[in-house]
C-alpha atoms as a PDB file:
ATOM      1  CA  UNK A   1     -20.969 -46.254   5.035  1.00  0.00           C
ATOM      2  CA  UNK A   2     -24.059 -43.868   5.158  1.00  0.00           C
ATOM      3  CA  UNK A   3     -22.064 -42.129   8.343  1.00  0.00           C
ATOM      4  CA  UNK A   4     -19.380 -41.538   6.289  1.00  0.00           C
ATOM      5  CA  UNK A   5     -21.044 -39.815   3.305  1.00  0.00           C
ATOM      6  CA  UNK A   6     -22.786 -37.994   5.997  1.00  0.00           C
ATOM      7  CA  UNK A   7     -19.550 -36.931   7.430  1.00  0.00           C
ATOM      8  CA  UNK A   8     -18.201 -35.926   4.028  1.00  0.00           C
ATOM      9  CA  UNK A   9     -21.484 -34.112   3.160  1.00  0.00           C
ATOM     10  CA  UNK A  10     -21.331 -31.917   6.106  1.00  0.00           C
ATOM     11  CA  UNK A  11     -17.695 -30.946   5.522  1.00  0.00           C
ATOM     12  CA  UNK A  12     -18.149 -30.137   1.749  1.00  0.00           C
ATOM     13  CA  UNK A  13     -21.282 -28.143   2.801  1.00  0.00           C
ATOM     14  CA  UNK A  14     -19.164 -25.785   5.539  1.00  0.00           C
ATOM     15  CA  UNK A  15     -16.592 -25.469   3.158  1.00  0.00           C
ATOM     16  CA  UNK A  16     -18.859 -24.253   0.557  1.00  0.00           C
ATOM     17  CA  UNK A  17     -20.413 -21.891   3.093  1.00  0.00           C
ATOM     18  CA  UNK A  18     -16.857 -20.553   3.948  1.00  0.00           C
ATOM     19  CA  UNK A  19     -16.022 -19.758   0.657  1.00  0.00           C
ATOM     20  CA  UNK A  20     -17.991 -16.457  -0.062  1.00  0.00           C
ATOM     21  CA  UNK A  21     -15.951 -15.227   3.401  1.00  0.00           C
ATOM     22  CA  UNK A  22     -12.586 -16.383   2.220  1.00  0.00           C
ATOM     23  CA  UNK A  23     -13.753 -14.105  -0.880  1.00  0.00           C
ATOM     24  CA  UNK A  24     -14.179 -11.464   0.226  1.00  0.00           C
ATOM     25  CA  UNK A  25     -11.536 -11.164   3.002  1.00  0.00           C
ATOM     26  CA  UNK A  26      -8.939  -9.919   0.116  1.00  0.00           C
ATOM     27  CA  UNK A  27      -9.467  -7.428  -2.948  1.00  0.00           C
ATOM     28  CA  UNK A  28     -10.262  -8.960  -6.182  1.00  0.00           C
ATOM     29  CA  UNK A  29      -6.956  -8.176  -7.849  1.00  0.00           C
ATOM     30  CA  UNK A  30      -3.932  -9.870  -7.239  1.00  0.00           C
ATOM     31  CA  UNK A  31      -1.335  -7.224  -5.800  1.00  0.00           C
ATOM     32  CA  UNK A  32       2.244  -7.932  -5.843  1.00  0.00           C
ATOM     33  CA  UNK A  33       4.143  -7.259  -2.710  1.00  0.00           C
ATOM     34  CA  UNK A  34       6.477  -4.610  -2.505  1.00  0.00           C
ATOM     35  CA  UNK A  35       8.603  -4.072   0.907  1.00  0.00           C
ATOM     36  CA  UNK A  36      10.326  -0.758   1.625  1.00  0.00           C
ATOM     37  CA  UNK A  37      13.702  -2.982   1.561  1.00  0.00           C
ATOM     38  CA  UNK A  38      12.662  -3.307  -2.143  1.00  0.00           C
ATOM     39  CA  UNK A  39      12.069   0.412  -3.459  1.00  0.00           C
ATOM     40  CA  UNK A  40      15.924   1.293  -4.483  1.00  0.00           C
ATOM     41  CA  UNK A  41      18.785  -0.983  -5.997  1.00  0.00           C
ATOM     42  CA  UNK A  42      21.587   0.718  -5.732  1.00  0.00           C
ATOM     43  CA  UNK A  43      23.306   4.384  -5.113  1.00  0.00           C
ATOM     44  CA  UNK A  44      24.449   5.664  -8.093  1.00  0.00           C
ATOM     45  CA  UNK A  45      26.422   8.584  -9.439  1.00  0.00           C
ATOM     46  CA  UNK A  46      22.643  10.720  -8.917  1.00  0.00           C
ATOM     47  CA  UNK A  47      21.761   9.033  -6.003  1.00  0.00           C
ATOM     48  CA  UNK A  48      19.510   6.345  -5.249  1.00  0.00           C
ATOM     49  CA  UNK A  49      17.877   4.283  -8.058  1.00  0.00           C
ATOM     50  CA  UNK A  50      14.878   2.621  -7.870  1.00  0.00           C
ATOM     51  CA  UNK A  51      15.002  -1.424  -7.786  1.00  0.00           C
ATOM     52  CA  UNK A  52      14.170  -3.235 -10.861  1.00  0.00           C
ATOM     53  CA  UNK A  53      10.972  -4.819  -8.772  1.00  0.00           C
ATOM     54  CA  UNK A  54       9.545  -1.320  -8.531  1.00  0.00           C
ATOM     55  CA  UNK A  55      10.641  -0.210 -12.704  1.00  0.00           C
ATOM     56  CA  UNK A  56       8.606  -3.464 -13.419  1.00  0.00           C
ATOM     57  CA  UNK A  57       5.691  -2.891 -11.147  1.00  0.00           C
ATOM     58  CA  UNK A  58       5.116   0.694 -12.415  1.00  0.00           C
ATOM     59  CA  UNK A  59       1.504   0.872 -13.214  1.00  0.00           C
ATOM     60  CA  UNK A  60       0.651  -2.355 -11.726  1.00  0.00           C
ATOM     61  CA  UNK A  61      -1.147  -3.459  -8.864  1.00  0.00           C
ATOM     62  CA  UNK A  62       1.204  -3.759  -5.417  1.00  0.00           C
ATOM     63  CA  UNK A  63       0.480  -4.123  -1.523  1.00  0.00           C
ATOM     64  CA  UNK A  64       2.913  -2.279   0.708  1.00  0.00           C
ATOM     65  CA  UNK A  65       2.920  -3.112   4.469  1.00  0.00           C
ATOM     66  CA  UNK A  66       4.143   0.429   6.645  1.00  0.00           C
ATOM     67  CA  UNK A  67       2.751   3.169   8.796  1.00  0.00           C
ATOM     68  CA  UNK A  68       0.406   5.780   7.804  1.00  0.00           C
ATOM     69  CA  UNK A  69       2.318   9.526   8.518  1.00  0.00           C
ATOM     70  CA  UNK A  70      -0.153  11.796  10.442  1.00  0.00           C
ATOM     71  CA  UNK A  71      -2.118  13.519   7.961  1.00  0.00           C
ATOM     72  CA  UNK A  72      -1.689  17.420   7.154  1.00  0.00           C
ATOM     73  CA  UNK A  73      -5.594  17.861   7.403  1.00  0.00           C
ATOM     74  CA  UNK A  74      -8.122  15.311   7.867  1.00  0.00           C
ATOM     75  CA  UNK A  75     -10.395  15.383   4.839  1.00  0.00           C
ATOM     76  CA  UNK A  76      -7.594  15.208   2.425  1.00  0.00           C
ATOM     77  CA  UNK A  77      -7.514  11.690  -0.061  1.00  0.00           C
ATOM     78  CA  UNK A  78      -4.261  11.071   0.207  1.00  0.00           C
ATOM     79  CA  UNK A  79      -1.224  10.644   3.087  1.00  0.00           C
ATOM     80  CA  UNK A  80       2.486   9.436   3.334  1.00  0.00           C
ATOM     81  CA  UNK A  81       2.844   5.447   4.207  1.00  0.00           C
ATOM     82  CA  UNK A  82       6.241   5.263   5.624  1.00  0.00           C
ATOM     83  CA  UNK A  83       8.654   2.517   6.832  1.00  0.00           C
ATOM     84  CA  UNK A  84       8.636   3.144  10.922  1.00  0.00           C
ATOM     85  CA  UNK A  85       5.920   5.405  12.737  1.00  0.00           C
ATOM     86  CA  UNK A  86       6.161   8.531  12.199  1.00  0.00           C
ATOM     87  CA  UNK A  87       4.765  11.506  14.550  1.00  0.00           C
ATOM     88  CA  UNK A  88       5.206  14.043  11.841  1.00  0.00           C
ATOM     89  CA  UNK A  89       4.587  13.836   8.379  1.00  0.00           C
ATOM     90  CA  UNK A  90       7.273  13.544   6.467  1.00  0.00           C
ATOM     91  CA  UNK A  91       6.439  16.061   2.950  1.00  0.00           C
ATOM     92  CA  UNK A  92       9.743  17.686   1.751  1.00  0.00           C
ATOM     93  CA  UNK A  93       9.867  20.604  -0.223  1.00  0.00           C
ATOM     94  CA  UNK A  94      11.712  19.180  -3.258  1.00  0.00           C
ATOM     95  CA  UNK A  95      12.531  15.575  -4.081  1.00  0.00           C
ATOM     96  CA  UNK A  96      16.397  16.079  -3.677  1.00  0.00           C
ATOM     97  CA  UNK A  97      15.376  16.186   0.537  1.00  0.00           C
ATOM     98  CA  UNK A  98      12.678  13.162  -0.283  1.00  0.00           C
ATOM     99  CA  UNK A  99      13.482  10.397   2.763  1.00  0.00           C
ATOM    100  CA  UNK A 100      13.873   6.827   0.622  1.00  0.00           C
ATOM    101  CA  UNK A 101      11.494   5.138   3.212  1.00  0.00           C
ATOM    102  CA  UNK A 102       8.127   6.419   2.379  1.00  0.00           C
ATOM    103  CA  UNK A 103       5.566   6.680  -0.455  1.00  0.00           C
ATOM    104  CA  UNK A 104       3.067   9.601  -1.079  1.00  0.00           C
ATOM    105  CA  UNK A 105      -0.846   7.539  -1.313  1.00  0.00           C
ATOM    106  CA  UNK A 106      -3.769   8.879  -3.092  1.00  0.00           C
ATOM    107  CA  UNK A 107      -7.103   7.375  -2.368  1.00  0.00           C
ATOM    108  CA  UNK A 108      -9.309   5.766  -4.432  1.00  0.00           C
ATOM    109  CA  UNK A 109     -12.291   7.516  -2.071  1.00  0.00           C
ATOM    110  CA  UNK A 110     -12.368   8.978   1.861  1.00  0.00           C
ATOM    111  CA  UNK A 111     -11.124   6.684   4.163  1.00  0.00           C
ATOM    112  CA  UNK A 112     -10.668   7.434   7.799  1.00  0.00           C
ATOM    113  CA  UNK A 113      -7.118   7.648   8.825  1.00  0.00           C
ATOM    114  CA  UNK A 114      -5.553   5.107  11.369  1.00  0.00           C
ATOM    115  CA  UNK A 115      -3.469   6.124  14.372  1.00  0.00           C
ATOM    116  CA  UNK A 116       0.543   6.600  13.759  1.00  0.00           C
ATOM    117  CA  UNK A 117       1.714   3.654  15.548  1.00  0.00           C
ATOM    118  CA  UNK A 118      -1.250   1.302  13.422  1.00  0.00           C
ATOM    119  CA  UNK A 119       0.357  -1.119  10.652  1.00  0.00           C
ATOM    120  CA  UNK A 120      -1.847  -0.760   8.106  1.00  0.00           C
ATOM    121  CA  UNK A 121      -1.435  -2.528   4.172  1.00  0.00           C
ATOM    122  CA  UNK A 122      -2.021  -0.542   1.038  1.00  0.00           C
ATOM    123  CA  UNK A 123      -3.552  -1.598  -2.214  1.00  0.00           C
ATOM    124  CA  UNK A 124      -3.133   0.338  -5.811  1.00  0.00           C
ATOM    125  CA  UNK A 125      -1.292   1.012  -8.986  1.00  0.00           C
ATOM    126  CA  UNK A 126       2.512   2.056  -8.228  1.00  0.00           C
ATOM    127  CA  UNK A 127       3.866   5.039  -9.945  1.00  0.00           C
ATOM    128  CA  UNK A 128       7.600   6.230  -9.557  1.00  0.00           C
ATOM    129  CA  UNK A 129       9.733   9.256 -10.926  1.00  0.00           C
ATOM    130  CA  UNK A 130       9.504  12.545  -9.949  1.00  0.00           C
ATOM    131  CA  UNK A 131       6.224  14.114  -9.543  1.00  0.00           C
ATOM    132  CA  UNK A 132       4.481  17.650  -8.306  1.00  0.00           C
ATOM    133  CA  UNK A 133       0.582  17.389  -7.408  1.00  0.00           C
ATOM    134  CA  UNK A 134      -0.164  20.698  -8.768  1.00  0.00           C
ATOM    135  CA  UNK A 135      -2.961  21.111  -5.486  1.00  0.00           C
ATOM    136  CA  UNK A 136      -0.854  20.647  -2.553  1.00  0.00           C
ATOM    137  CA  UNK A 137       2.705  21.573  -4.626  1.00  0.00           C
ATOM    138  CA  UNK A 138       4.432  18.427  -2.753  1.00  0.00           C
ATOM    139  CA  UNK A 139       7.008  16.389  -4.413  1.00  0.00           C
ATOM    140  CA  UNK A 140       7.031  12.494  -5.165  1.00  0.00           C
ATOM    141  CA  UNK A 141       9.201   9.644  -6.008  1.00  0.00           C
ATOM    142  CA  UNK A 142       6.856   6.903  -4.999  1.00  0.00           C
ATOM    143  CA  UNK A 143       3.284   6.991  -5.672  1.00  0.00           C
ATOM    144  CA  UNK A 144       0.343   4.378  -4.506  1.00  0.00           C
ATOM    145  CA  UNK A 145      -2.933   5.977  -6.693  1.00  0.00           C
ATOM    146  CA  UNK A 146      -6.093   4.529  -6.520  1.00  0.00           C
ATOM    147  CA  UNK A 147      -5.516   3.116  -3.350  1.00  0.00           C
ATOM    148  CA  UNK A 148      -7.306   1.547  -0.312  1.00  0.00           C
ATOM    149  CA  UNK A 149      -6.016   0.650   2.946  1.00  0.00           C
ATOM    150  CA  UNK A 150      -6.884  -1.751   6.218  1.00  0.00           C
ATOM    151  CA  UNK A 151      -5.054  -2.255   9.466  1.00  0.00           C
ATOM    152  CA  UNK A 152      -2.979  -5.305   9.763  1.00  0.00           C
END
């Protein structure tokens, strides 16, 4: 009997001590997922319109799995996360040319940018509609704003 609550004492004491790890291994918020199969429901007489799953995430916390675009210069605080690798970033000039498989991310702070070819998950608030950063002049549909990032 005393081997036993031995047993059980030094299981309930290494799963204590994992817990603080399994903590902090994910963000505190809880992020929805959103895949890029998920951004638009249907094509309609204007074009593509955004899924319901993105109209009711708007403003809310999502993760989005994808590649990060290389970046037009390396101490900017945001960059495009897009569907496949990409070896050119993908900016258009208006949103009528916008490609429906990426989304524009601003960072929460400097991060340093992955390789093309590196899956990498994204963490912040989802915005959508048409938008113009009046710095840079690019057009958005899909915003990720104070996001993070980590290689998958």
């Amino acid at each position: 009997m005393e081997k036993l609550f031995s047993l059980r004492r030094r299981s309930m004491l290494g799963l204590m001590a994992s817990l603080p790890l399994a903590a902090a291994s994910r963000p505190a918020f809880a992020a929805s997922d959103l895949g890029f199969n998920e951004l638009y429901g249907k094509f309609g007489v204007l074009g593509l319109e955004f899924s319901d799953k993105v109209k009711k995430l708007a403003g809310k916390e999502v993760a989005v799995r994808g590649f990060m675009a290389p970046p037009l210069k390396a101490e900017a605080m945001f960059f495009v996360l897009t569907e496949v690798p990409m070896s050119l970033c993908p900016f258009c000039s208006s949103d009528a040319d916008w490609p429906d498989n990426i989304i524009v991310v601003y960072l929460s702070e400097k991060q340093t940018f992955t390789q093309p070819g590196q899956t990498i998950e994204v963490r912040g608030k989802l915005e959508f509609g048409s938008w113009t950063d009046p710095e840079t002049g690019f057009v958005s549909l899909l915003r990720i704003r104070q996001a993070e990032y980590g290689t998958v």
